[in-house]
PDB file of N, CA and C in Angstrom:
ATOM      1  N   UNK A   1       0.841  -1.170   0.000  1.00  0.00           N
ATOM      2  CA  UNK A   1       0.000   0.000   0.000  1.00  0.00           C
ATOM      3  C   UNK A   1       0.889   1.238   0.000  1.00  0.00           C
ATOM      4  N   UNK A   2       0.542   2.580  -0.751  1.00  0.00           N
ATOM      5  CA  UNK A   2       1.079   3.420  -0.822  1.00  0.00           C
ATOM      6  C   UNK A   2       0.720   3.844   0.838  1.00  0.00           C
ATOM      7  N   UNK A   3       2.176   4.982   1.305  1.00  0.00           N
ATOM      8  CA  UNK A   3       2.257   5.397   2.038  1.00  0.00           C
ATOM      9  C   UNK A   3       1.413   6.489   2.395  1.00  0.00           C
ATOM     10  N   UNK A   4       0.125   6.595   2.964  1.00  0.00           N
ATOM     11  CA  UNK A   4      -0.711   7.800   2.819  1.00  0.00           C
ATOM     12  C   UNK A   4      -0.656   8.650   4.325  1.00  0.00           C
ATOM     13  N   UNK A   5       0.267   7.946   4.954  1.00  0.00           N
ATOM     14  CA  UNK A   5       0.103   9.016   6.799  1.00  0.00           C
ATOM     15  C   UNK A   5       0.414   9.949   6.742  1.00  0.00           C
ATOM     16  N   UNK A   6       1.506  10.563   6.060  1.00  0.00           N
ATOM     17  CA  UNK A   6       1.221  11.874   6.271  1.00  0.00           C
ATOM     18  C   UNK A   6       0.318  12.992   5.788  1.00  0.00           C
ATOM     19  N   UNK A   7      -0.393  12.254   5.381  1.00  0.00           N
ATOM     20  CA  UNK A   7      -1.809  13.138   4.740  1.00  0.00           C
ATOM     21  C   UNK A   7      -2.808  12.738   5.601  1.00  0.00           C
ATOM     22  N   UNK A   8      -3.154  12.134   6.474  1.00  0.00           N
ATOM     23  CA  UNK A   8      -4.103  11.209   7.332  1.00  0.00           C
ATOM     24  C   UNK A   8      -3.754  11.939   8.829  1.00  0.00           C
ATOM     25  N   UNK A   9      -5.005  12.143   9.586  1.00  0.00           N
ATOM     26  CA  UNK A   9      -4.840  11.909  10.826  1.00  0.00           C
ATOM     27  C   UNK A   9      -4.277  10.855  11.797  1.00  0.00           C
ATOM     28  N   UNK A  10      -3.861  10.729  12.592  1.00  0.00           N
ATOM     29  CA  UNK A  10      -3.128   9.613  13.372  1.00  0.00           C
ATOM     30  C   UNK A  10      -3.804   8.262  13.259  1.00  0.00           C
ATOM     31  N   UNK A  11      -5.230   8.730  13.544  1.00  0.00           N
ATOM     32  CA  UNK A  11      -5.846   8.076  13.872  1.00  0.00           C
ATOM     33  C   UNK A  11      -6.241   6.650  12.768  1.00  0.00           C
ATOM     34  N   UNK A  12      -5.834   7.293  11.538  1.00  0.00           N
ATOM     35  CA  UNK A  12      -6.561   6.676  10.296  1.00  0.00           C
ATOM     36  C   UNK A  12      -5.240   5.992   9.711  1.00  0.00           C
ATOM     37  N   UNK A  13      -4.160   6.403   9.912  1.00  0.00           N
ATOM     38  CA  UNK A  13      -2.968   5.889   9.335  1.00  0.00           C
ATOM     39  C   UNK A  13      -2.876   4.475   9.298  1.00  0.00           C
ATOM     40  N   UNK A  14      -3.174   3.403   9.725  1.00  0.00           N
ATOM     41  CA  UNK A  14      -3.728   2.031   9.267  1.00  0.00           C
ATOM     42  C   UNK A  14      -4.461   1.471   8.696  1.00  0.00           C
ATOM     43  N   UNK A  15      -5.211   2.611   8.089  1.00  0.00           N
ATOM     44  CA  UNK A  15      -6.510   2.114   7.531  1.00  0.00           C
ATOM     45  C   UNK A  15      -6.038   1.549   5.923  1.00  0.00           C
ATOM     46  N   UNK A  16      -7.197   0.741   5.127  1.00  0.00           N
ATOM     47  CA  UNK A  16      -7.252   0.224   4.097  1.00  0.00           C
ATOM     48  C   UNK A  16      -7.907   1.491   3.616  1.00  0.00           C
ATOM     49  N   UNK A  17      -7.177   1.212   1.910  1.00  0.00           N
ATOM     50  CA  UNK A  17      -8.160   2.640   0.915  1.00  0.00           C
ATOM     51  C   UNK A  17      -9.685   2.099   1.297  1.00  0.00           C
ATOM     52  N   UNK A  18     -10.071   0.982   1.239  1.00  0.00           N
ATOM     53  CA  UNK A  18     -11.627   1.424   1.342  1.00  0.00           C
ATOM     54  C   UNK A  18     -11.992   2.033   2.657  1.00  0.00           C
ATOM     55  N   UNK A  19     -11.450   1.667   3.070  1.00  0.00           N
ATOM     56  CA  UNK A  19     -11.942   2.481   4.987  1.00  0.00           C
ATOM     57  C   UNK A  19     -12.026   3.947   4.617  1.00  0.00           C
ATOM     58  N   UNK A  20     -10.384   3.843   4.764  1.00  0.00           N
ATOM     59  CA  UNK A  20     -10.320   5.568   3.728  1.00  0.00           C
ATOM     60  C   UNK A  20     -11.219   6.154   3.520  1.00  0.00           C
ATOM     61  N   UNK A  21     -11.856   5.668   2.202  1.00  0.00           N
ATOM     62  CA  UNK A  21     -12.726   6.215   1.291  1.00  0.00           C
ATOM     63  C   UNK A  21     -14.203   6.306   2.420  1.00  0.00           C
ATOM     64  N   UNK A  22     -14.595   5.482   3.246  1.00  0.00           N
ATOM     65  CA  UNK A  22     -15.323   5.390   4.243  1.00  0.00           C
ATOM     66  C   UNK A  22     -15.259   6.242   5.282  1.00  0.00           C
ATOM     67  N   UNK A  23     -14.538   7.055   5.621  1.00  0.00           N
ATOM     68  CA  UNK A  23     -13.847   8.003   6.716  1.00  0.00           C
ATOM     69  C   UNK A  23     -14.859   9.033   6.860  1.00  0.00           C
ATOM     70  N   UNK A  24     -14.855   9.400   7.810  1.00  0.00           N
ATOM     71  CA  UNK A  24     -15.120  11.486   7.818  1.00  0.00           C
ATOM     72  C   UNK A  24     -14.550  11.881   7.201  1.00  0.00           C
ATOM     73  N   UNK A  25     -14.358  13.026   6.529  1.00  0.00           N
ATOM     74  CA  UNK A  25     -13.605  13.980   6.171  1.00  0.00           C
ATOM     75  C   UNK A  25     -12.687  14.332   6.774  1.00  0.00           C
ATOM     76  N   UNK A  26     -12.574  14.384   8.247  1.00  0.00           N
ATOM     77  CA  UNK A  26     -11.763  15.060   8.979  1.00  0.00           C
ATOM     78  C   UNK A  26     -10.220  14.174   9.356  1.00  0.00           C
ATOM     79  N   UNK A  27     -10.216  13.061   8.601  1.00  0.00           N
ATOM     80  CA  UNK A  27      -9.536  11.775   8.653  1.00  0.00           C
ATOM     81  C   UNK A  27      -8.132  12.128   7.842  1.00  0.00           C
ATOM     82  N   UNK A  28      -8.517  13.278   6.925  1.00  0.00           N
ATOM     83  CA  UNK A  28      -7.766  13.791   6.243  1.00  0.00           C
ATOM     84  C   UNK A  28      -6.911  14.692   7.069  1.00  0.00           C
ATOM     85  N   UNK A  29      -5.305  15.009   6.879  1.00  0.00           N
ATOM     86  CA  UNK A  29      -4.278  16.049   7.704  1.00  0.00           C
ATOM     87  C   UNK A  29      -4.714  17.114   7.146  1.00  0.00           C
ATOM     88  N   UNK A  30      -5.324  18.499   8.377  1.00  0.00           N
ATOM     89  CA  UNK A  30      -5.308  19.712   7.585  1.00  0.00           C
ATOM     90  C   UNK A  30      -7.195  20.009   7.490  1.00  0.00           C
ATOM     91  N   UNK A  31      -7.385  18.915   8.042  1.00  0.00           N
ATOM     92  CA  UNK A  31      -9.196  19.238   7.876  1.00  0.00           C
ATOM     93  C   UNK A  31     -10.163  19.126   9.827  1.00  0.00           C
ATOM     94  N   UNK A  32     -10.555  20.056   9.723  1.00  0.00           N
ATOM     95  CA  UNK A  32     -11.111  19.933  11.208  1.00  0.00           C
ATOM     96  C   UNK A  32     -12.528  19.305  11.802  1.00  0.00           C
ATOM     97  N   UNK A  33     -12.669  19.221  12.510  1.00  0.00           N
ATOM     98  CA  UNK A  33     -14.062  18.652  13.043  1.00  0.00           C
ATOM     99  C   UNK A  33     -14.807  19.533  12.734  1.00  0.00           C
ATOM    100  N   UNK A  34     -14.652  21.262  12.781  1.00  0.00           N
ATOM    101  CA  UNK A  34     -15.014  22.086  12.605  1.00  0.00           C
ATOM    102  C   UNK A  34     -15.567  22.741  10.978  1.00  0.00           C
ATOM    103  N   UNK A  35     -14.125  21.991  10.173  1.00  0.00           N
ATOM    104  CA  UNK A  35     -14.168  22.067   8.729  1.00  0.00           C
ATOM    105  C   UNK A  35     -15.371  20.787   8.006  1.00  0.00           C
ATOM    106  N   UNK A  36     -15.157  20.035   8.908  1.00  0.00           N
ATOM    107  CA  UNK A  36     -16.021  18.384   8.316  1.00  0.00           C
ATOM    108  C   UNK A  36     -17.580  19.120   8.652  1.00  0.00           C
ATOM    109  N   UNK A  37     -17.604  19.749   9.467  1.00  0.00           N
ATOM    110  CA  UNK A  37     -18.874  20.312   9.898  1.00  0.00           C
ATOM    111  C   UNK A  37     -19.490  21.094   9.150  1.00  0.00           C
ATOM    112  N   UNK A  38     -18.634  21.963   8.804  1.00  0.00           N
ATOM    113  CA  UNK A  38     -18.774  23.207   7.324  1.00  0.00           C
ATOM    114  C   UNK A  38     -19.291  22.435   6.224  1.00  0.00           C
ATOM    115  N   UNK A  39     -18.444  21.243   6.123  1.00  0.00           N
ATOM    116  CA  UNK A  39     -18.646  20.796   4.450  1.00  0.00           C
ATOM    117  C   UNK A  39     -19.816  19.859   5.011  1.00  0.00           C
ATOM    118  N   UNK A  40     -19.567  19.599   5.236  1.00  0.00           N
ATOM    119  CA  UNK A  40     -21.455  18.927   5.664  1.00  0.00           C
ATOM    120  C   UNK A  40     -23.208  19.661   5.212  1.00  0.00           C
ATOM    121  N   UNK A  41     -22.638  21.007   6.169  1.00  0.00           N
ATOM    122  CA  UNK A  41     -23.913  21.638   6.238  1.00  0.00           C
ATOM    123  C   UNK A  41     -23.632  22.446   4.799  1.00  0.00           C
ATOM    124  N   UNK A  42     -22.580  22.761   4.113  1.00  0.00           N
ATOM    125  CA  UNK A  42     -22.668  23.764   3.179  1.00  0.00           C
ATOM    126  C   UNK A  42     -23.009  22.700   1.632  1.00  0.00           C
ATOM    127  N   UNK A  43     -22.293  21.460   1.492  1.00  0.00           N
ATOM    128  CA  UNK A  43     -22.326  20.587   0.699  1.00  0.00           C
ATOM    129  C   UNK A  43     -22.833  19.267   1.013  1.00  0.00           C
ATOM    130  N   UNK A  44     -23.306  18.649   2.040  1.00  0.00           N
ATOM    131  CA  UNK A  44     -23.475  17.635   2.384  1.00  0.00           C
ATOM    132  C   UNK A  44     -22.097  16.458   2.503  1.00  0.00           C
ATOM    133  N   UNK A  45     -20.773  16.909   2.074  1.00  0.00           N
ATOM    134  CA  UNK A  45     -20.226  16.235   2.451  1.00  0.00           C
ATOM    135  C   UNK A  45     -19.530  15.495   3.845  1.00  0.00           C
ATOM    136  N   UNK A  46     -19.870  14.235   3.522  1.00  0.00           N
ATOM    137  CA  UNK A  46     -19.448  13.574   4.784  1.00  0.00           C
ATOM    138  C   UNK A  46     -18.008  12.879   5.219  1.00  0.00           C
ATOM    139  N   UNK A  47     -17.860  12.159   4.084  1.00  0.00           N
ATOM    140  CA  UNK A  47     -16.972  11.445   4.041  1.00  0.00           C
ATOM    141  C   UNK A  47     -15.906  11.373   3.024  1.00  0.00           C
ATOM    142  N   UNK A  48     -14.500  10.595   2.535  1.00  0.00           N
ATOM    143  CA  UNK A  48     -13.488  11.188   1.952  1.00  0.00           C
ATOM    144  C   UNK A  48     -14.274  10.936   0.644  1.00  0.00           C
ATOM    145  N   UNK A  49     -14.762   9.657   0.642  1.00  0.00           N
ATOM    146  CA  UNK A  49     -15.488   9.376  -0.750  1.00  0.00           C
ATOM    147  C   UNK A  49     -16.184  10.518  -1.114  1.00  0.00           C
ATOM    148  N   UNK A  50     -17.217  10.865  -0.068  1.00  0.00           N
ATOM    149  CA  UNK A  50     -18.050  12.323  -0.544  1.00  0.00           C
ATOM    150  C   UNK A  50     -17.179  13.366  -1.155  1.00  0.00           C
ATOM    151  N   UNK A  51     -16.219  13.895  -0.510  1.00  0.00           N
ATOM    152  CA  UNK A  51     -15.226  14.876  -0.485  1.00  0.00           C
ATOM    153  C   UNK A  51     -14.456  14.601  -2.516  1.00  0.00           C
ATOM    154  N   UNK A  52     -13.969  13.550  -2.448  1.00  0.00           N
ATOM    155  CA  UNK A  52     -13.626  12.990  -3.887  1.00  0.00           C
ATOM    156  C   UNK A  52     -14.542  13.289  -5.032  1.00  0.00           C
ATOM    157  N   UNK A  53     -15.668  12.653  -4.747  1.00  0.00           N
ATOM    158  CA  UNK A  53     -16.878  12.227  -5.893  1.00  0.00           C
ATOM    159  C   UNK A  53     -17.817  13.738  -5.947  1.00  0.00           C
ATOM    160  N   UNK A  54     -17.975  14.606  -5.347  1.00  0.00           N
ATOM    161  CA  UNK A  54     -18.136  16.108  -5.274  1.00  0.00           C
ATOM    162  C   UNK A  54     -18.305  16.707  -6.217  1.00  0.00           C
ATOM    163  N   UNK A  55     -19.416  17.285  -6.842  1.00  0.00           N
ATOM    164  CA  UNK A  55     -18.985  18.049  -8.274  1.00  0.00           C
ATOM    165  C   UNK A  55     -18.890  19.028  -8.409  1.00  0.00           C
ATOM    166  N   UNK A  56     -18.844  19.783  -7.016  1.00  0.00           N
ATOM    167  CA  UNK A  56     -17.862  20.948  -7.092  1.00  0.00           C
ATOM    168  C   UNK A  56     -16.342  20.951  -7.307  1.00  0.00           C
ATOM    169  N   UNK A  57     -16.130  19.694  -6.299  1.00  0.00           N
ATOM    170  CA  UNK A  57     -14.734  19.819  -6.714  1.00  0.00           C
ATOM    171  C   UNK A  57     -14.216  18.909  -8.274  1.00  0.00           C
ATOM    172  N   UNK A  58     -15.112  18.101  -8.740  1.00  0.00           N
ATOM    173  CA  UNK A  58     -15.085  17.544  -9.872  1.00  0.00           C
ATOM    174  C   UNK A  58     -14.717  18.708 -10.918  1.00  0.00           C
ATOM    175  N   UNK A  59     -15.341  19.745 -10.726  1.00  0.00           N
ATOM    176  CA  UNK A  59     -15.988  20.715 -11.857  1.00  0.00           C
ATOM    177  C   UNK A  59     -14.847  21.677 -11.392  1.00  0.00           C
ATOM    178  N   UNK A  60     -14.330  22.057 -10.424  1.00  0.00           N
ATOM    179  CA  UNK A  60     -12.642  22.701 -10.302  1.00  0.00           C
ATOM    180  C   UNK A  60     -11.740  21.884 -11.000  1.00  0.00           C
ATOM    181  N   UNK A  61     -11.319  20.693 -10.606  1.00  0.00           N
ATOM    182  CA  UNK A  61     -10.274  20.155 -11.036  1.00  0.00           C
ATOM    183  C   UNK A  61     -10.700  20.044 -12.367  1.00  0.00           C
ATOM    184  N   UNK A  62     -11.412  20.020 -12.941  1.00  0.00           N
ATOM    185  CA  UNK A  62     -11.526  20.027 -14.455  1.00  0.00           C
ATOM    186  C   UNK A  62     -11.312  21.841 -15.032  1.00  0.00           C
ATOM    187  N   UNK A  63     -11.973  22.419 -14.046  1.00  0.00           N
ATOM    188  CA  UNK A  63     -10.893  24.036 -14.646  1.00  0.00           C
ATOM    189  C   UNK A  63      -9.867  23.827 -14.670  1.00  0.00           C
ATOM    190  N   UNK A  64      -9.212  23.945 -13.736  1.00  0.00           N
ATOM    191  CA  UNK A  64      -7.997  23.898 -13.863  1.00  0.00           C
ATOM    192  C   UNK A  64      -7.121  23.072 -14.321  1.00  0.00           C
ATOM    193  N   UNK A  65      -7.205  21.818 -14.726  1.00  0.00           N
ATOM    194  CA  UNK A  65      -7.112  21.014 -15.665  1.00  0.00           C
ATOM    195  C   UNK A  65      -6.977  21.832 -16.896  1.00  0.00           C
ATOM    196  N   UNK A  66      -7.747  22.082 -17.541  1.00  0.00           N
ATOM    197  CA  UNK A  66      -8.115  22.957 -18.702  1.00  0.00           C
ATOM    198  C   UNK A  66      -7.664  24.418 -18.825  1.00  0.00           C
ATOM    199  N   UNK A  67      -7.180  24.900 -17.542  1.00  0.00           N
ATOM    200  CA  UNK A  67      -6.148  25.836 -17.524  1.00  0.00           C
ATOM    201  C   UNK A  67      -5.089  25.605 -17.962  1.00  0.00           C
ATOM    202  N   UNK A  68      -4.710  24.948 -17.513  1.00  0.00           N
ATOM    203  CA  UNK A  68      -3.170  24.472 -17.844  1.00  0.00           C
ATOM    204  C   UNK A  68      -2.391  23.851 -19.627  1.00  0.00           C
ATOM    205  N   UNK A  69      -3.954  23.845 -20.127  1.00  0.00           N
ATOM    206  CA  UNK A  69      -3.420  23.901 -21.673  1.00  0.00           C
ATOM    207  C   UNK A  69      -3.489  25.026 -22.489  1.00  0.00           C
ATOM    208  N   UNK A  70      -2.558  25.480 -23.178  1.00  0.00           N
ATOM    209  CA  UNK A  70      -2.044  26.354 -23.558  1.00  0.00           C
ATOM    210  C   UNK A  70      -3.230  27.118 -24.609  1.00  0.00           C
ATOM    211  N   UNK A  71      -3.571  28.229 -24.445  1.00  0.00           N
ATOM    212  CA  UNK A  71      -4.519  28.868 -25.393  1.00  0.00           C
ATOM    213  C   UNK A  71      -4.704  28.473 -26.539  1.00  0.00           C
ATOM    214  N   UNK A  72      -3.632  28.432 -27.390  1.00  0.00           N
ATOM    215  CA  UNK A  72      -3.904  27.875 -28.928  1.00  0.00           C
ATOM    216  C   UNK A  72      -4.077  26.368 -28.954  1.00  0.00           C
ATOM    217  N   UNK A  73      -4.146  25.879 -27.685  1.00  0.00           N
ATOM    218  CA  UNK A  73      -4.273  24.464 -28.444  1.00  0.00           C
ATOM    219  C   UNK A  73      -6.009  23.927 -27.994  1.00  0.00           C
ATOM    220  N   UNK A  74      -6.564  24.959 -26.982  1.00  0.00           N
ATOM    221  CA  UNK A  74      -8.161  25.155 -26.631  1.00  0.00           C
ATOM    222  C   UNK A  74      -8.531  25.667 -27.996  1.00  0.00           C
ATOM    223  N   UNK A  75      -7.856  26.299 -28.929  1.00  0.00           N
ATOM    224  CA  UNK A  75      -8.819  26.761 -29.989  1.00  0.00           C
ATOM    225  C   UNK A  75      -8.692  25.731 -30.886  1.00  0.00           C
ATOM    226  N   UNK A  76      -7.818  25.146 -30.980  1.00  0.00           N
ATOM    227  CA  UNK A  76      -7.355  24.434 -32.472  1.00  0.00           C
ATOM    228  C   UNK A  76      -8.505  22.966 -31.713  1.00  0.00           C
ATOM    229  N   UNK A  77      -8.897  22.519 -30.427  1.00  0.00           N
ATOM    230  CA  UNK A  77      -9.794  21.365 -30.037  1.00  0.00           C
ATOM    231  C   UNK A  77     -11.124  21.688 -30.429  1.00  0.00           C
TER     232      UNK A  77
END
């Protein structure tokens, strides 16, 4: 298994990707009980899967994705 603890709370650092993916949000390093709470009530997200599968954040990473190719080659597609 890839090494994922230092992105993980202490607590989660043994876990299997599906657990993972099963987690709170807050399972993640850098996210709070406080923040899991936010994304809850503002997005319904709960969990890392939620947090992933998101189409807000779907629909960012695809901007910016699409940022990153060079003007003339968005026109010439």
């Amino acid at each position: 298994m890839a090494d994922m603890s230092r992105h993980l709370d202490k607590a989660y650092e043994m876990k299997t990707f599906e657990e993972l993916a099963d987690a709170p949000v807050d399972a993640l390093e850098g996210i709070s009980k406080n923040d899991a709470d936010l994304l809850l009530k503002a997005f319904g997200i709960r969990t890392v899967r939620d947090l992933a599968e998101s189409k807000f954040v779907l629909r960012a990473q695809a901007i910016a994705n699409l940022a990153r190719v060079p003007a003339t080659k968005k026109k010439a597609a």
